[in-house]
C-alpha atoms as a PDB file:
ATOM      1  CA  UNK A   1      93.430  68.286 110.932  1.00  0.00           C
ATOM      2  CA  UNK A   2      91.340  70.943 112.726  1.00  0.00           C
ATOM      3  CA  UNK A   3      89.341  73.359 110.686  1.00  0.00           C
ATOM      4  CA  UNK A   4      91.031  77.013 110.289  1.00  0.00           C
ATOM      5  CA  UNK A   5      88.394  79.278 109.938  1.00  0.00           C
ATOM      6  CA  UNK A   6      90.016  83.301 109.914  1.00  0.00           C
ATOM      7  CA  UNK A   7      87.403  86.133 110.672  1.00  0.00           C
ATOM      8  CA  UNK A   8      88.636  88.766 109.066  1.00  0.00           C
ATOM      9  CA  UNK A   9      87.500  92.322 111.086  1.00  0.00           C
ATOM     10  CA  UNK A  10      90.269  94.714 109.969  1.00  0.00           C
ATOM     11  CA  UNK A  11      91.741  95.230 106.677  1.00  0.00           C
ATOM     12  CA  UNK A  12      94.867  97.514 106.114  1.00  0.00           C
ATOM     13  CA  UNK A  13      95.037  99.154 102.599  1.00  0.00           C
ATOM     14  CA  UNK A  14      98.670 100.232 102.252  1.00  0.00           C
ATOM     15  CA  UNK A  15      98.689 103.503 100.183  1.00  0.00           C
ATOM     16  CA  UNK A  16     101.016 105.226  98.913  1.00  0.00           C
ATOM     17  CA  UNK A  17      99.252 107.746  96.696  1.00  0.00           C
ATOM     18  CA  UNK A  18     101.347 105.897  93.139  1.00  0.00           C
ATOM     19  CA  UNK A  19      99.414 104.901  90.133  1.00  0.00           C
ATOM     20  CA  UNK A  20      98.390 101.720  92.143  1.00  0.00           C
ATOM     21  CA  UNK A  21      96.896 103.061  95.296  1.00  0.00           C
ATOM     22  CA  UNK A  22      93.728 102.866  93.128  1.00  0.00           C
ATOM     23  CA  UNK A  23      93.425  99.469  92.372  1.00  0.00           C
ATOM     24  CA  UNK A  24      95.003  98.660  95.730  1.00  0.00           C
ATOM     25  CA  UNK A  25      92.558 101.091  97.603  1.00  0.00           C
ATOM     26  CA  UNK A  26      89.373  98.930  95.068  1.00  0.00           C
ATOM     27  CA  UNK A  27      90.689  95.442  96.268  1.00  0.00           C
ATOM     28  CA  UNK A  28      91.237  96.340  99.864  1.00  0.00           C
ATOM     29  CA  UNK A  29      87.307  97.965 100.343  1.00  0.00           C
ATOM     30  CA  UNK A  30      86.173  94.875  98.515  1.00  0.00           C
ATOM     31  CA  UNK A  31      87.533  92.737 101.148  1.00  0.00           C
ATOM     32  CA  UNK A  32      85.977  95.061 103.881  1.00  0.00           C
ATOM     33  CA  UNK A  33      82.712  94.819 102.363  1.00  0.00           C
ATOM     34  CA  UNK A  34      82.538  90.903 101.785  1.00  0.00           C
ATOM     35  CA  UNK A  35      83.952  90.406 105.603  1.00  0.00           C
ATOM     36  CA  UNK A  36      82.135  93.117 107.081  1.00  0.00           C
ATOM     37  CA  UNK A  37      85.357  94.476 108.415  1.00  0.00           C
ATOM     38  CA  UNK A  38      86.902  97.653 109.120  1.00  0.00           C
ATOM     39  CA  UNK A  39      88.835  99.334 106.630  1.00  0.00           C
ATOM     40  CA  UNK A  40      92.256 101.133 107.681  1.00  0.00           C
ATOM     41  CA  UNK A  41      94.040 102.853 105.037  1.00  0.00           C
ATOM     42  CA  UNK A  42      97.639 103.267 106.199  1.00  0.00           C
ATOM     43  CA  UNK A  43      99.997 106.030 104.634  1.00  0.00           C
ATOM     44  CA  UNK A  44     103.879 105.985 105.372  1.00  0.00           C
ATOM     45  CA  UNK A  45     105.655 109.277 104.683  1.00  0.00           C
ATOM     46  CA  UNK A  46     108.962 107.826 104.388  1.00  0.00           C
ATOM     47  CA  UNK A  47     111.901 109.152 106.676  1.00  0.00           C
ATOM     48  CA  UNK A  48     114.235 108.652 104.282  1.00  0.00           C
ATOM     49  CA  UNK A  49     116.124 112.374 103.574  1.00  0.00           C
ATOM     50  CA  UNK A  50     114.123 114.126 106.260  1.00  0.00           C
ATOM     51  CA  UNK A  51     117.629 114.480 108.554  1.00  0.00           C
ATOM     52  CA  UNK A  52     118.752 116.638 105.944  1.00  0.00           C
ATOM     53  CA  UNK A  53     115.977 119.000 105.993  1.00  0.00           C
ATOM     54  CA  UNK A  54     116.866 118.982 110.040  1.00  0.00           C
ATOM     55  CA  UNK A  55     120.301 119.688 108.744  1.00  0.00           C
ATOM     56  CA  UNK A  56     119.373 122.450 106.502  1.00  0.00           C
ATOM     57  CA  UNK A  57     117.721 124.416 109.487  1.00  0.00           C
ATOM     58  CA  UNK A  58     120.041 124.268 111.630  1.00  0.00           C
ATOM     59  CA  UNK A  59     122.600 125.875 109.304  1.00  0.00           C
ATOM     60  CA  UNK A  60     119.914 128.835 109.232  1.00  0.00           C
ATOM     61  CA  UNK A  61     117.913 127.584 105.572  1.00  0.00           C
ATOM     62  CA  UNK A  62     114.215 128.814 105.468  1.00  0.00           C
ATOM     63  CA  UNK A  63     112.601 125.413 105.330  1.00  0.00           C
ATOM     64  CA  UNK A  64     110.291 123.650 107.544  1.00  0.00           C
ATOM     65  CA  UNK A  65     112.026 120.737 108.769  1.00  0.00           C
ATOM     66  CA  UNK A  66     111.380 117.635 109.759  1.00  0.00           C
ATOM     67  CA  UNK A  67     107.971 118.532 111.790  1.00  0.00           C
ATOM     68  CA  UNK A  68     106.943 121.274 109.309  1.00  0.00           C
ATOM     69  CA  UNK A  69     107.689 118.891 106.308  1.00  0.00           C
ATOM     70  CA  UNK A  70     105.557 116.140 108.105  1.00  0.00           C
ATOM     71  CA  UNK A  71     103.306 118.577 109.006  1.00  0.00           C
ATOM     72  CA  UNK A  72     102.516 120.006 105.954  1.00  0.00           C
ATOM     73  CA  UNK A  73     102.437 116.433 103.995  1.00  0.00           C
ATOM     74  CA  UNK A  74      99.936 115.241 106.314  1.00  0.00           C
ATOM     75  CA  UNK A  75      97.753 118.008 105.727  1.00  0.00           C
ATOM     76  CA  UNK A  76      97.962 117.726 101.713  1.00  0.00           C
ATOM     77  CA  UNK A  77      97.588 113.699 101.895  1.00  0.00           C
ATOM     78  CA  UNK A  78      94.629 113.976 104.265  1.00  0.00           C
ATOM     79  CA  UNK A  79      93.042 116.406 101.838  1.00  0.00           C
ATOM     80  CA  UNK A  80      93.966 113.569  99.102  1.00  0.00           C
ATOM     81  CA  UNK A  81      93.087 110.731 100.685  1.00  0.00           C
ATOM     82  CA  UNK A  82      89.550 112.573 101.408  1.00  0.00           C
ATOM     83  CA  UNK A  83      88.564 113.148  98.349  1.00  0.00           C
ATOM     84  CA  UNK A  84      89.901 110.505  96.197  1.00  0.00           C
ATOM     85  CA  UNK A  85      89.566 107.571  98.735  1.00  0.00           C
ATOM     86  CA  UNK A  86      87.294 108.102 101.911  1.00  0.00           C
ATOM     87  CA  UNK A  87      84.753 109.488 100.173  1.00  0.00           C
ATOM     88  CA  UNK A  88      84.421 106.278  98.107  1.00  0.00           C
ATOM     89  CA  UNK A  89      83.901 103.894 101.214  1.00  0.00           C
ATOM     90  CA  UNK A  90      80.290 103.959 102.002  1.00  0.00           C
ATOM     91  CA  UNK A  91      79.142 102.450 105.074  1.00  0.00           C
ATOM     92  CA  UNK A  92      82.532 100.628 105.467  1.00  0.00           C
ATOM     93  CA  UNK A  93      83.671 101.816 108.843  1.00  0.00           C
ATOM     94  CA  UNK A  94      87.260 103.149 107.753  1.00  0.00           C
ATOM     95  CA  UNK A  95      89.788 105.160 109.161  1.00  0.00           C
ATOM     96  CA  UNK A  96      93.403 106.864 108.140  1.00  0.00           C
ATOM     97  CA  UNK A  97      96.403 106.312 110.230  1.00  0.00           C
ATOM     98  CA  UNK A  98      99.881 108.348 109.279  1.00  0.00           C
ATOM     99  CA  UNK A  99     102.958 106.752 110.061  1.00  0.00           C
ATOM    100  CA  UNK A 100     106.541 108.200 109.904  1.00  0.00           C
ATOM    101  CA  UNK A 101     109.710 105.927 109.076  1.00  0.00           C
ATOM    102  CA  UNK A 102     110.593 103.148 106.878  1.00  0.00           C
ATOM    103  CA  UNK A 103     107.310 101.861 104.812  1.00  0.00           C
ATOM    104  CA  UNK A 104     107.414  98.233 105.178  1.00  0.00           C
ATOM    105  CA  UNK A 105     108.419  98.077 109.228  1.00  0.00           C
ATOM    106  CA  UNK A 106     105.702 101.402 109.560  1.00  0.00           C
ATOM    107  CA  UNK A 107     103.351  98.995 108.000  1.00  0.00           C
ATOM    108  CA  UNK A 108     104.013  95.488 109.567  1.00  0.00           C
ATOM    109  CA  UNK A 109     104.210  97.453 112.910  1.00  0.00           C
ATOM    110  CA  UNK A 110     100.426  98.849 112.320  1.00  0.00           C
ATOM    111  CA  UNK A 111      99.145  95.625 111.486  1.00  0.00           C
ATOM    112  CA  UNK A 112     100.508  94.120 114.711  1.00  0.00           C
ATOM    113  CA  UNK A 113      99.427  97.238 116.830  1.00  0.00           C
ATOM    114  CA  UNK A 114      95.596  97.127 115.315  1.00  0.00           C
ATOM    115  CA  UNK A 115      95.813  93.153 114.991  1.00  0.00           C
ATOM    116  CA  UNK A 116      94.954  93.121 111.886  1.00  0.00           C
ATOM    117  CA  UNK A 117      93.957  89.540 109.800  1.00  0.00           C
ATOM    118  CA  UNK A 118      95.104  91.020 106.325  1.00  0.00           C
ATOM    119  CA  UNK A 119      96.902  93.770 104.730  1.00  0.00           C
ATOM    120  CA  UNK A 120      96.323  95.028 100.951  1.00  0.00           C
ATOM    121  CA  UNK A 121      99.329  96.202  99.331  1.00  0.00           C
ATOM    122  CA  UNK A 122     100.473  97.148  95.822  1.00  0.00           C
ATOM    123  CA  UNK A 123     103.386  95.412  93.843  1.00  0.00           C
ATOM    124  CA  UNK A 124     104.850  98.940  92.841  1.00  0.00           C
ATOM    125  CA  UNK A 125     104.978 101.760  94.777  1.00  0.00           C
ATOM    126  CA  UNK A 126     105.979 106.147  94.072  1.00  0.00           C
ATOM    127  CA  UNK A 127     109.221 104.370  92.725  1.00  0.00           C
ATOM    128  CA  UNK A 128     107.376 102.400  90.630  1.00  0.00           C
ATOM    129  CA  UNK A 129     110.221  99.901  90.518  1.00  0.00           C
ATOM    130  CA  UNK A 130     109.569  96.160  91.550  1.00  0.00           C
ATOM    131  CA  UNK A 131     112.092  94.412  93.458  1.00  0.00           C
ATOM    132  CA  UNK A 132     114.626  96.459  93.279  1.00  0.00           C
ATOM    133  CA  UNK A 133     117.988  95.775  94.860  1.00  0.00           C
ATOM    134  CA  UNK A 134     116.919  95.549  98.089  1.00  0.00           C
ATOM    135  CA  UNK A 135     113.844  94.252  97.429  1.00  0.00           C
ATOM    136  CA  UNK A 136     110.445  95.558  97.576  1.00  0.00           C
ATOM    137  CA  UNK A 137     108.313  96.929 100.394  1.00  0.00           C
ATOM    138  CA  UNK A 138     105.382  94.329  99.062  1.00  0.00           C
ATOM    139  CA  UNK A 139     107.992  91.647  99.761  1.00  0.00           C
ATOM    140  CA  UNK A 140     109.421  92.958 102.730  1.00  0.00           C
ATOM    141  CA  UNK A 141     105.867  93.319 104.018  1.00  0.00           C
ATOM    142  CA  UNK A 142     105.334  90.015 102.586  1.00  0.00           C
ATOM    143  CA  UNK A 143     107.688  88.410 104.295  1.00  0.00           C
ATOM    144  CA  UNK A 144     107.373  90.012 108.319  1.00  0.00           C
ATOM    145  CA  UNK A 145     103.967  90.438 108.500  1.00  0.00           C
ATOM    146  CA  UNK A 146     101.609  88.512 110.865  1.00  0.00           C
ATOM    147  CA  UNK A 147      98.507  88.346 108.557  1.00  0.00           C
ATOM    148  CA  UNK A 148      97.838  87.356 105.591  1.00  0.00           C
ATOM    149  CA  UNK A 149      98.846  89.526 102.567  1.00  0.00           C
ATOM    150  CA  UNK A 150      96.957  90.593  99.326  1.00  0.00           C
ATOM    151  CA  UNK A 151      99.530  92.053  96.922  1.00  0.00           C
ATOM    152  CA  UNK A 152      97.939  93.559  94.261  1.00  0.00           C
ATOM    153  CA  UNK A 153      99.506  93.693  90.430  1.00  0.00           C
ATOM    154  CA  UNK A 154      99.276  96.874  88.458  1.00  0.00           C
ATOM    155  CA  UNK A 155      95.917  97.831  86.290  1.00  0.00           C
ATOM    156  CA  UNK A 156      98.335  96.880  83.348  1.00  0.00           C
ATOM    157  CA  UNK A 157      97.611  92.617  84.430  1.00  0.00           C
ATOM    158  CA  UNK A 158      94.151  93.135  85.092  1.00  0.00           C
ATOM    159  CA  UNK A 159      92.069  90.483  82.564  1.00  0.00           C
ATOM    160  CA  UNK A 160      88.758  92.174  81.069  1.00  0.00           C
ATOM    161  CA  UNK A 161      86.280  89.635  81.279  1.00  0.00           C
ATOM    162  CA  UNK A 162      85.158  88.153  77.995  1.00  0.00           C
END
């Protein structure tokens, strides 16, 4: 059997900006740092409902729209993701990509575009709902992406040591 030895140069940290983009964001920089890798923290605003705010325009509605929502929720997360996350990094080369569409196929896509060797993601996302009926985007991730895959369980199943 020949040896399979994986250098690991990018990590993707899937964030969502839920109550476990922290302890997904912790895992995912610890990887970084032991492999000397670059960090790339990936946030999908999800496409889901923004026809209607297309729709709503059209019919003469003061709201942004599609652009002007994405627009303006880029600006807030990068703000976010700042001060909360990029701050926190160090001398861990990282960067922040945006993506637009369905959160699992916005993900796998990234980690095949950057060639990524692992992505980071959380169990539970903004819905906070695990496998729903349709299944998860951790599993969904889990089961199309190219790389290995670190899904991360809540703070709730994290073991103090003794």
């Amino acid at each position: 059997m020949q040896d399979c030895q994986v250098a690991i140069k990018k990590v993707i940290a899937a964030l969502d900006l839920s109550g476990y983009s922290e302890i997904t964001f912790v895992h995912a920089l610890d990887q970084a740092k032991t492999h000397g890798a670059e960090l790339i923290i990936v946030n999908v605003i999800n496409d889901k409902g923004l026809e209607a705010l297309d729709k709503l325009q059209v019919e003469g509605y003061d709201v942004l729209g599609r652009d002007g929502f994405i627009r303006t929720v880029t600006e807030q997360r990068t703000e976010e993701f700042q001060r909360d996350y990029l701050s926190r990094t160090g001398d861990v080369p990282t960067r922040l990509i945006f993506r637009v569409g369905t959160p699992y196929h916005e993900l796998v896509e990234v980690v095949k575009q950057e060639g990524a060797e692992i992505i980071v993601t959380g169990t539970k996302g903004r819905s906070n709902l695990a496998g729903t009926l349709f299944g998860s985007t951790a599993e969904k991730v889990f089961r199309r992406a190219p790389c290995l895959v670190l899904s991360v369980r809540g703070p709730e199943h994290c073991r103090m040591p003794s």
